[in-house]
Protein backbone atom coordinates (compact mmCIF):
# COMPACT_ATOMS: atom_id res chain seq x y z
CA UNK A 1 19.87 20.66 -37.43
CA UNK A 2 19.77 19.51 -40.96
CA UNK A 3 20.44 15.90 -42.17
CA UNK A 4 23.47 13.86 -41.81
CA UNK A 5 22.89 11.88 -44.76
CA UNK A 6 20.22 11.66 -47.23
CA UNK A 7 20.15 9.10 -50.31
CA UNK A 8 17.47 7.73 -52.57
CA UNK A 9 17.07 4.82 -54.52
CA UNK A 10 14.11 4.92 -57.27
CA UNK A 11 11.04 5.02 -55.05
CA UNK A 12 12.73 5.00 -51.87
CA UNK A 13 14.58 7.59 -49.41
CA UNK A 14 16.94 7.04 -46.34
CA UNK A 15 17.56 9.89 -44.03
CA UNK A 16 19.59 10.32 -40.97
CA UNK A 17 19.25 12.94 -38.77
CA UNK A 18 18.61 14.27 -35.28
CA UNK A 19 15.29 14.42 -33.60
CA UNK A 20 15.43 17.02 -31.30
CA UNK A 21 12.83 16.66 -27.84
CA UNK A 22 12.38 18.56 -24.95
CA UNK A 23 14.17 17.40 -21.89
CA UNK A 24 14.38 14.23 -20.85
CA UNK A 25 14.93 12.69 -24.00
CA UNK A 26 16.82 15.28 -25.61
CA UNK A 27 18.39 14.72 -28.86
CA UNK A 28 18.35 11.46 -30.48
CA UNK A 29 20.13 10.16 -33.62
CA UNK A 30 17.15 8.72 -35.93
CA UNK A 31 17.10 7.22 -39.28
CA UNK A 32 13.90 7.55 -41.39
CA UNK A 33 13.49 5.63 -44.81
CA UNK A 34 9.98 6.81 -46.72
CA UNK A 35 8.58 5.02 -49.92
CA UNK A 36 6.89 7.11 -52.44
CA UNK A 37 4.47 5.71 -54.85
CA UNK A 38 2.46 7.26 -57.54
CA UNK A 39 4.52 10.82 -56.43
CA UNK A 40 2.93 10.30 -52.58
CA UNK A 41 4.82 8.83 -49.82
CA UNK A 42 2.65 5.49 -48.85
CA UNK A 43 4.67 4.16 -46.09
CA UNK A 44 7.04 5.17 -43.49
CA UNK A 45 9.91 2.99 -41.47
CA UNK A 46 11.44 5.01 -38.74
CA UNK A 47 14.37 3.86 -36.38
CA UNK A 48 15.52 5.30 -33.35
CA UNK A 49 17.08 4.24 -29.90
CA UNK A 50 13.71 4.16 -27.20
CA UNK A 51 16.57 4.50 -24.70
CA UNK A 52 16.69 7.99 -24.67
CA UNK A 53 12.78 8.14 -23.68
CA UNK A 54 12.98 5.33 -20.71
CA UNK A 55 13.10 8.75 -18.39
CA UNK A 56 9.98 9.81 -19.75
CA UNK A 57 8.27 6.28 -19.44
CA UNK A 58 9.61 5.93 -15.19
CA UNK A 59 12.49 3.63 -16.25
């Protein structure tokens, strides 16, 4: 599935979207906000909600 939202701001990006796993986790709504500098992308913040992987992890 595509993103919900994308937006950028200069040297930044936010993007929301759907990370799709394999069973247990399943899907799971993520947001994902790369910074680009010198036309690379330097650093990375991702943001999700670990609950969907306690399953995998024996909680």
């Amino acid at each position: 599935m595509g993103p919900h939202k994308l937006f950028d701001d200069e040297d930044e990006v936010g993007l929301f979207y759907e990370f799709v796993t394999n069973p247990p986790a399943g899907t799971v709504f993520s947001a994902e906000s790369p910074h680009v500098s010198n036309r690379k992308i330097d650093n990375v913040r991702v943001v999700f909600d670990a609950r969907s992987f306690a399953p995998m992890m024996g909680n």
